[in-house]
Protein backbone atom coordinates (compact mmCIF):
# COMPACT_ATOMS: atom_id res chain seq x y z
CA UNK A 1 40.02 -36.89 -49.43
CA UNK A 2 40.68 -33.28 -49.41
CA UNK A 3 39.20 -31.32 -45.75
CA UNK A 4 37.12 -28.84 -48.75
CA UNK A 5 34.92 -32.28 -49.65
CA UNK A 6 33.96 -33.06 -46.15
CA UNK A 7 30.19 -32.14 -46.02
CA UNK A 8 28.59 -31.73 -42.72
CA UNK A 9 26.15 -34.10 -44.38
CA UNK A 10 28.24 -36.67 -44.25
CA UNK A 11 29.77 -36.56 -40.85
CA UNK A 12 25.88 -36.23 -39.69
CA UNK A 13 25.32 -39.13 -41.34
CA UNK A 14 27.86 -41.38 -39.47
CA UNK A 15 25.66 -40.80 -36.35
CA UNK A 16 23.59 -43.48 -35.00
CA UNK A 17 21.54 -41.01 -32.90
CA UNK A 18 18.27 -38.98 -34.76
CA UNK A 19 19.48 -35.89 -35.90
CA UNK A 20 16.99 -32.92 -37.25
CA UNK A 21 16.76 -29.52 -37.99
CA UNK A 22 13.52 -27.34 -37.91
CA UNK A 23 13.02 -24.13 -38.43
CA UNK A 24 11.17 -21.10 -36.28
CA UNK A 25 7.61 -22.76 -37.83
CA UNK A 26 8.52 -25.84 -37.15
CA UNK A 27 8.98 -26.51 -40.71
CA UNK A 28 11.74 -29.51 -41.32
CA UNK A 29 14.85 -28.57 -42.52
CA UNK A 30 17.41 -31.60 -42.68
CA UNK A 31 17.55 -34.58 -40.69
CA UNK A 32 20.15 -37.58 -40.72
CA UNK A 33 20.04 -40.96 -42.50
CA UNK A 34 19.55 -42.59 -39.30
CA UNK A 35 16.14 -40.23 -38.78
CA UNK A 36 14.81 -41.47 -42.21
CA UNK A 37 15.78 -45.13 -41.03
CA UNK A 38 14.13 -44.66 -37.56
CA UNK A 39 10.68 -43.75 -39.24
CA UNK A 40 11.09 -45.48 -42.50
CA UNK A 41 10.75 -42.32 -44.43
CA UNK A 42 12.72 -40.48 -47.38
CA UNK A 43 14.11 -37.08 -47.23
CA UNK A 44 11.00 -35.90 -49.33
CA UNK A 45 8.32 -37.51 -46.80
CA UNK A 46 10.05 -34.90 -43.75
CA UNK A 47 11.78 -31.94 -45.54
CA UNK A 48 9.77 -28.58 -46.02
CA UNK A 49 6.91 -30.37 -43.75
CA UNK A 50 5.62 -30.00 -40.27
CA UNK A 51 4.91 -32.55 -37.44
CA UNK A 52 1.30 -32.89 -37.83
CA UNK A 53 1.79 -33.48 -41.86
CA UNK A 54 4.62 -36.97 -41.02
CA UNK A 55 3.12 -38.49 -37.82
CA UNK A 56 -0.16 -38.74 -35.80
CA UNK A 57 -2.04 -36.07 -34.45
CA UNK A 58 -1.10 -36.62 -30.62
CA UNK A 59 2.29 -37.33 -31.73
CA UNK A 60 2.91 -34.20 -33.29
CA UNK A 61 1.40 -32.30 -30.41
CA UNK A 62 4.18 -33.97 -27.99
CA UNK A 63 6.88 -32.56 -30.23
CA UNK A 64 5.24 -29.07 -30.72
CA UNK A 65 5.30 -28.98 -26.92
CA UNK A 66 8.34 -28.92 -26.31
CA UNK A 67 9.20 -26.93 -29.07
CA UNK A 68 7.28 -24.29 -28.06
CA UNK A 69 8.83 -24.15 -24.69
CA UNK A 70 12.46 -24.52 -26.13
CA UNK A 71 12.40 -21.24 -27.75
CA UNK A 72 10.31 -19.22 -24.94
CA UNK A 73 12.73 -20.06 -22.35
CA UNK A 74 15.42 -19.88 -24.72
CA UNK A 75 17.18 -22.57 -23.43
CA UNK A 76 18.73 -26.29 -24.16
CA UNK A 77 17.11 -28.64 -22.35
CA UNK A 78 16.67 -33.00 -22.96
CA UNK A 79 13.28 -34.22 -23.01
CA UNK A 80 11.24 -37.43 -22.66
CA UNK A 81 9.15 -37.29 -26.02
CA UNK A 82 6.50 -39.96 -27.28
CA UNK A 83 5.51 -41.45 -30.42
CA UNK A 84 2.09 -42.80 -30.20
CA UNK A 85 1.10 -45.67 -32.35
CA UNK A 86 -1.51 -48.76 -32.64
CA UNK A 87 1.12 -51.03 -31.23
CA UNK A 88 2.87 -49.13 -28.35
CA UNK A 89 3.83 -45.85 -27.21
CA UNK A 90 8.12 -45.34 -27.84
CA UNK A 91 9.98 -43.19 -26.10
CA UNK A 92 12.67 -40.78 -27.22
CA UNK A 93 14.84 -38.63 -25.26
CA UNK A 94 15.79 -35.61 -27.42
CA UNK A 95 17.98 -33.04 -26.63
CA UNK A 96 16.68 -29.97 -28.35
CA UNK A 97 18.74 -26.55 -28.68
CA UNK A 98 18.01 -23.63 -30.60
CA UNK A 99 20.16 -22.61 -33.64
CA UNK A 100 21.20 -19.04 -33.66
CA UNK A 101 22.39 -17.02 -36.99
CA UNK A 102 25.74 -14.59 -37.05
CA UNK A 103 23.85 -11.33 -35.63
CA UNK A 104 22.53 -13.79 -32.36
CA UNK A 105 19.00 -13.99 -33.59
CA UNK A 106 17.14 -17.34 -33.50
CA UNK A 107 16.71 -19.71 -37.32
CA UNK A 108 15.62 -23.01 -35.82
CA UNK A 109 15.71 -25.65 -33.58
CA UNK A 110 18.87 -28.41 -33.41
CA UNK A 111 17.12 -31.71 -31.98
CA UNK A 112 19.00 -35.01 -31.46
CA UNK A 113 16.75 -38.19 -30.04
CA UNK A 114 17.89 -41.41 -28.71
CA UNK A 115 15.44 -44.27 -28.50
CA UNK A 116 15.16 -44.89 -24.79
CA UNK A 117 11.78 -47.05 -25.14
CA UNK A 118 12.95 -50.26 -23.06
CA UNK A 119 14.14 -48.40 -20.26
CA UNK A 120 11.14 -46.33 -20.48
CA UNK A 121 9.17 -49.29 -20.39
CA UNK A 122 10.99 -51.28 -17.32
CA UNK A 123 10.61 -47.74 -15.46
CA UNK A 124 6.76 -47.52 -15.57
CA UNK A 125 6.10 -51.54 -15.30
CA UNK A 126 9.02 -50.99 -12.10
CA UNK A 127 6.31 -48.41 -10.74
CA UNK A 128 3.15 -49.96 -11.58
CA UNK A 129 4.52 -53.21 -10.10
CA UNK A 130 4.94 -50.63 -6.80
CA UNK A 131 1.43 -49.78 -6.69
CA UNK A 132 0.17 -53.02 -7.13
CA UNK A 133 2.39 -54.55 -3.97
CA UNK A 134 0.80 -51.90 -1.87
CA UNK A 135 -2.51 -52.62 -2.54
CA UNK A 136 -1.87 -56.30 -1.85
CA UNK A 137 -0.03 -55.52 0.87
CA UNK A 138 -3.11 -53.18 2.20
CA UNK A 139 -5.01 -55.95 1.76
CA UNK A 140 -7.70 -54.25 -0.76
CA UNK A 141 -10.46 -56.16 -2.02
CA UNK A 142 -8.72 -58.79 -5.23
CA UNK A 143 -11.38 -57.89 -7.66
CA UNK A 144 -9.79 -54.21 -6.93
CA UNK A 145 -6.45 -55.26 -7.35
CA UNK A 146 -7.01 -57.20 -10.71
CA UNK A 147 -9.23 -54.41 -12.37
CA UNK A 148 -6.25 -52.13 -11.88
CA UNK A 149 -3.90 -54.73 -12.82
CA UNK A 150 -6.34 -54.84 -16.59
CA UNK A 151 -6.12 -50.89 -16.35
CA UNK A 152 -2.63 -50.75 -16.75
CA UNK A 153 -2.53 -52.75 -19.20
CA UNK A 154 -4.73 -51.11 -21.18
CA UNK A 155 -3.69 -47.56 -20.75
CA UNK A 156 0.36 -48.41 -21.63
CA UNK A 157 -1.35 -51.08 -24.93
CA UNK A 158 -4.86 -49.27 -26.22
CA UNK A 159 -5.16 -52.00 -29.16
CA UNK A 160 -5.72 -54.53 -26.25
CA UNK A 161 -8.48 -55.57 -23.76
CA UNK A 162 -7.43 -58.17 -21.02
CA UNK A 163 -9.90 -60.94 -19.36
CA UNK A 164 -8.88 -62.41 -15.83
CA UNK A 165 -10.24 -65.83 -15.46
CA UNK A 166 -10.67 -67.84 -12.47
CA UNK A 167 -11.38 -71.83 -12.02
CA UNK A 168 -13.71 -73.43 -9.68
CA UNK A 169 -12.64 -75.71 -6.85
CA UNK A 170 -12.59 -78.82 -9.24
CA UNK A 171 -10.29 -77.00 -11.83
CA UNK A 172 -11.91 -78.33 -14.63
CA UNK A 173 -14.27 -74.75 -15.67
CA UNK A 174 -13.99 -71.58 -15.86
CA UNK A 175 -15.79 -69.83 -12.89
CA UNK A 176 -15.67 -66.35 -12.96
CA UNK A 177 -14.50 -63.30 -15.13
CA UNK A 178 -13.20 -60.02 -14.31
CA UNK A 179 -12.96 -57.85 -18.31
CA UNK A 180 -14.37 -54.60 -17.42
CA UNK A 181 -13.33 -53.76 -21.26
CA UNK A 182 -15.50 -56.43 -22.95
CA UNK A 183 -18.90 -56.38 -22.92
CA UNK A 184 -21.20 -58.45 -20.35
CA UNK A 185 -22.08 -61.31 -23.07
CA UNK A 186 -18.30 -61.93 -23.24
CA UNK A 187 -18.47 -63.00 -19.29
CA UNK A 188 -22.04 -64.39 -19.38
CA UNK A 189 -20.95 -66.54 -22.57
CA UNK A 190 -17.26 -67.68 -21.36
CA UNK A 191 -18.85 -69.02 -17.86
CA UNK A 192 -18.55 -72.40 -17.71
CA UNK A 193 -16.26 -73.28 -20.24
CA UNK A 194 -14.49 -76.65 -19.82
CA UNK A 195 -10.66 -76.58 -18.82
CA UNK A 196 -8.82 -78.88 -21.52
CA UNK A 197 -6.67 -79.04 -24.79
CA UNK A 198 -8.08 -77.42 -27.39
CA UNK A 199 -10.75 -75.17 -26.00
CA UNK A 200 -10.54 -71.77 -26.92
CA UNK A 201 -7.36 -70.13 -25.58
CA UNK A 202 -8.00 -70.25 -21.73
CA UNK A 203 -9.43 -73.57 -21.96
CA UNK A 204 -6.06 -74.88 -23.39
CA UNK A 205 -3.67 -72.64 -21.54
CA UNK A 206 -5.03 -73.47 -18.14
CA UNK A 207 -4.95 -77.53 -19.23
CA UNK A 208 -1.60 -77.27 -20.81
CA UNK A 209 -0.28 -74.67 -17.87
CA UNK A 210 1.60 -73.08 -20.71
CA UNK A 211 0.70 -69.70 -22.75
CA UNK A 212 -1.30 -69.89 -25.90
CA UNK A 213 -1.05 -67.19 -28.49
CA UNK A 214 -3.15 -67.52 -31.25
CA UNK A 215 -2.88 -65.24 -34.47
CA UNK A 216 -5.98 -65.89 -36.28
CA UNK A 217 -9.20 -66.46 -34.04
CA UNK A 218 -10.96 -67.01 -37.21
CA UNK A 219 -9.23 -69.87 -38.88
CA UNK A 220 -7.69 -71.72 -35.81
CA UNK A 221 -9.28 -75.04 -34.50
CA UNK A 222 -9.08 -74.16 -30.86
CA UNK A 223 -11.95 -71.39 -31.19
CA UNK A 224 -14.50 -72.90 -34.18
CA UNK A 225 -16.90 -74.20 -31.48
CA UNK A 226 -16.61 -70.86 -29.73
CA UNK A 227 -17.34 -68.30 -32.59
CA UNK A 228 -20.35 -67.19 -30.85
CA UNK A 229 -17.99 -65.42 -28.20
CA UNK A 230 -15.43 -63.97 -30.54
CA UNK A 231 -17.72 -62.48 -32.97
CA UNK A 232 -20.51 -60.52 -30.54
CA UNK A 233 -17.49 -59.11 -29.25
CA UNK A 234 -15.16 -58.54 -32.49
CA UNK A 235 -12.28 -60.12 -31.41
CA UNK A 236 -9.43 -61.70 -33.76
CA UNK A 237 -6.35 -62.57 -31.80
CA UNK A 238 -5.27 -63.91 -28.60
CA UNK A 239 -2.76 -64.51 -25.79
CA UNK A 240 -3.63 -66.32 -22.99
CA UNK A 241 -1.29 -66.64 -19.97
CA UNK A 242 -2.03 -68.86 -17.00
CA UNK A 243 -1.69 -68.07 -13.39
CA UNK A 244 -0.29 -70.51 -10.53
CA UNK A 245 -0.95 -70.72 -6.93
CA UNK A 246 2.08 -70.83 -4.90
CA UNK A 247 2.18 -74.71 -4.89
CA UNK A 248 1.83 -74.29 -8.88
CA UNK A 249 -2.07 -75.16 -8.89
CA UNK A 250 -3.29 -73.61 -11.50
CA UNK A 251 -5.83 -70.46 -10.62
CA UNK A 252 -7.00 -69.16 -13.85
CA UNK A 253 -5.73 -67.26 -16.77
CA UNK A 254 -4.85 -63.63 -18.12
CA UNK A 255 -5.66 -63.01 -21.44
CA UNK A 256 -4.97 -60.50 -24.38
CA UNK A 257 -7.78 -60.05 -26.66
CA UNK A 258 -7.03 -58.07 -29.99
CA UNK A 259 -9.55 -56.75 -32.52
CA UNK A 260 -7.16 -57.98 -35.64
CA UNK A 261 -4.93 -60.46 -36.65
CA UNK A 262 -1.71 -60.61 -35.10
CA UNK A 263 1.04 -61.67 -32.56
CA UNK A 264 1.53 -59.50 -29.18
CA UNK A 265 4.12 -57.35 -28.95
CA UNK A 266 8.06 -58.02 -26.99
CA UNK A 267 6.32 -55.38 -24.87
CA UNK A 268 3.25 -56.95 -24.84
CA UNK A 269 4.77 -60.20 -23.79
CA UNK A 270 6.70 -58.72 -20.97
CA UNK A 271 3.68 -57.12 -19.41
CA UNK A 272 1.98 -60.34 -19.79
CA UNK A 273 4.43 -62.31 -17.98
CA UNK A 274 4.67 -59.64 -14.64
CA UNK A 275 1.45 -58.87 -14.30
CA UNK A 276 0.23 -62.49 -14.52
CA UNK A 277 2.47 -63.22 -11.47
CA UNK A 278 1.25 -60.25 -9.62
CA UNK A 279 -2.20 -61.81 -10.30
CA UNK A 280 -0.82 -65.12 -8.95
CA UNK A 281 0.09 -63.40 -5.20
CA UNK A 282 -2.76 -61.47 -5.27
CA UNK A 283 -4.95 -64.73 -5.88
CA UNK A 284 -3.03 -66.51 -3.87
CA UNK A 285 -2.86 -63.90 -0.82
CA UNK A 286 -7.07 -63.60 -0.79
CA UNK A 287 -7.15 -67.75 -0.72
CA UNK A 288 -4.81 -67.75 2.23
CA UNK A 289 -6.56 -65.08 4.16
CA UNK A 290 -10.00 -67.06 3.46
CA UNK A 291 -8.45 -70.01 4.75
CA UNK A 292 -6.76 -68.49 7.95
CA UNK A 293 -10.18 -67.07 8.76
CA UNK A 294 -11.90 -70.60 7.82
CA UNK A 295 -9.22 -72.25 10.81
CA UNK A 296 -10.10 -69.80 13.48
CA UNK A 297 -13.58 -70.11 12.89
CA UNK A 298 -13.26 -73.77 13.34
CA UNK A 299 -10.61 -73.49 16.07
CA UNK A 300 -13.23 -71.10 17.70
CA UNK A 301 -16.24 -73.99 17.01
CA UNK A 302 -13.87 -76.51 18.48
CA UNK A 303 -13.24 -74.54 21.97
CA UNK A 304 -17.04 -73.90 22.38
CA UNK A 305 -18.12 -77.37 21.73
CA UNK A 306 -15.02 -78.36 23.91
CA UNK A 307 -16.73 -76.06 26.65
CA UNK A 308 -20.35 -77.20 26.12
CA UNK A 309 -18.40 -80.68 27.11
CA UNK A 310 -17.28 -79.71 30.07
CA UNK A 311 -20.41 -78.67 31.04
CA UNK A 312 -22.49 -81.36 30.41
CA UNK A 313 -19.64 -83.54 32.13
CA UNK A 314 -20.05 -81.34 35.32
CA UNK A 315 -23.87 -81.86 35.41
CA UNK A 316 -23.26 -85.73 34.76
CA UNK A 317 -20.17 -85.49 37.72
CA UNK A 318 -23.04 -83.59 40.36
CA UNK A 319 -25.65 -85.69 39.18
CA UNK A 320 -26.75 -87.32 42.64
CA UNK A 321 -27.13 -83.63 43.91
CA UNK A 322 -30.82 -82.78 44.34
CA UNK A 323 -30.57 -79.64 41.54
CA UNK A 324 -32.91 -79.82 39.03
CA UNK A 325 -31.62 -79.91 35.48
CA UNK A 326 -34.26 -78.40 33.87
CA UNK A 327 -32.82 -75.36 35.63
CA UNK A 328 -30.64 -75.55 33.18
CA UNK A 329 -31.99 -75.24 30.00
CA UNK A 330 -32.45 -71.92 29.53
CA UNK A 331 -28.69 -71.66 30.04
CA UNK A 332 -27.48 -74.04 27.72
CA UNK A 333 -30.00 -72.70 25.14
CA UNK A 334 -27.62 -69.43 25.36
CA UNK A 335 -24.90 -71.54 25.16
CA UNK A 336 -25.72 -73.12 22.11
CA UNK A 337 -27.04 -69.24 20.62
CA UNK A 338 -22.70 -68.20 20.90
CA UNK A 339 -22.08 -71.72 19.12
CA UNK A 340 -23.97 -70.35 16.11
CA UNK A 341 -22.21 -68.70 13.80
């Protein structure tokens, strides 16, 4: 091959990384064949047309941003960009440079993007994992803790809306709900639900102590008896998750609730999985605290009543002397007032 048939085109091509050009309006100019891969687009769908005509509206006005700032600082400089879909956000880091013509003056903007979403994603759930230790640590009230355990959630996965569940004593219903995303009838209506195989997905995941996803609300057998909660709320798709006590009792169950058919996510999953086991020592720390304070209070009972015996033995010892024990009653009334509680 002679050097003259080399086309930059084709060496640009070779790349794995995004490559783009744009010019001063932010009008697309070129891109490489890994670009068009990336967003599953031909040349035609992102030559001669801006960001807001190839991808969403708040997509488009991360990329404009940093545009923007590119060429009034004149500089080079890598940023952290987002593309924002129904599924997740992904993250790009694009270094972005401008392009200069013979006389020095500015044509366009050189941008080359690396999909950095994983890390991204391990960063913020690293973080958010932070926050949540802190507040356990603090010792802030559980319900607390678990509605901003659902927030995260929510704010990183919009399509979703997360349930926690907790059992009663007997393990065998469900208790209690914390879903500050679905609506009152969802908690009023999944109250009492029975704890075995084939009972919506909670039911079976806390039975089976295994997670249940299920694609199709609609059609699967595990949720025709319990239609009546699915479709108030609009809900077609599931992922239940359940949570273990430090002993592996089980406590209850997270859930992801979807309003259309599918399967979660790898990212989906992943949250799933960490912040059910933060919900498992948060759980598990309020049910030791209630039960250290349960064995003072009955430590406490114990040395009063052991006191009230000692008492009563002294009056029984000093019997034969000549002091009245009615004398005494209005003390041991007071006694038995500081055995109360």
């Amino acid at each position: 091959m002679k050097q003259k048939d080399i086309k930059p085109e084709d060496i640009i091509n070779l790349i794995d990384d995004l490559i783009f050009l744009k010019d001063l309006n932010g009008i697309y100019q070129n891109c490489n064949k890994a670009y068009l891969e990336y967003f599953n687009k031909n040349m035609n769908e992102i030559v001669g047309k801006n960001d807001f005509e190839i991808f969403n509206k708040k997509t488009a006005m991360n990329f404009i941003q940093s545009d923007t700032e590119l060429l009034k600082n004149k500089i080079t400089k890598t940023y952290d960009e987002r593309i924002y879909n129904k599924e997740e956000t992904i993250y790009l880091e694009t270094i972005k440079t401008i392009i200069y013509d013979k006389k020095n003056n500015p044509i366009g903007i050189l941008g080359i993007s690396r999909d950095i979403t994983i890390r991204k994603q391990y960063e913020i759930l690293y973080q958010e994992n932070q926050t949540i230790f802190e507040m356990i640590i603090k010792k802030e009230p559980l319900e607390e803790i678990l509605n901003t355990i659902i927030n995260f959630v929510e704010e990183k996965c919009p399509n979703v809306m997360c349930s926690i569940l907790f059992l009663n004593k007997d393990k065998k219903r469900i208790e209690k709900a914390i879903a500050p995303s679905l609506p009152n009838s969802y908690i009023k209506n999944i109250k009492g639900i029975k704890i075995a195989a084939g009972v919506a997905a909670s039911g079976t995941a806390a039975f089976l102590k295994k997670r249940v996803i299920i694609k199709n609300i609609n059609t699967h057998p595990y949720w025709q008896a319990y239609k009546y909660i699915t479709n108030e709320v609009g809900i077609k798709a599931c992922c239940s998750q359940p949570i273990f006590s430090s002993i592996d009792q089980i406590l209850g169950t997270f859930t992801f609730y979807y309003k259309e058919s599918k399967r979660p996510s790898s990212y989906e999953l992943r949250l799933i999985d960490s912040f059910s086991h933060l919900c498992s020592i948060a759980m598990q720390k309020d049910i030791d605290e209630k039960e250290f304070k349960e064995k003072n209070l009955l430590l406490i009972h114990q040395s009063k009543m052991a006191s009230l015996g000692e008492m009563l033995e002294n009056i029984a010892t000093n019997g034969d002397n000549l002091f009245p024990l009615f004398l005494l009653v209005p003390q041991l009334l007071k006694f038995k007032e500081k055995l109360e509680f």
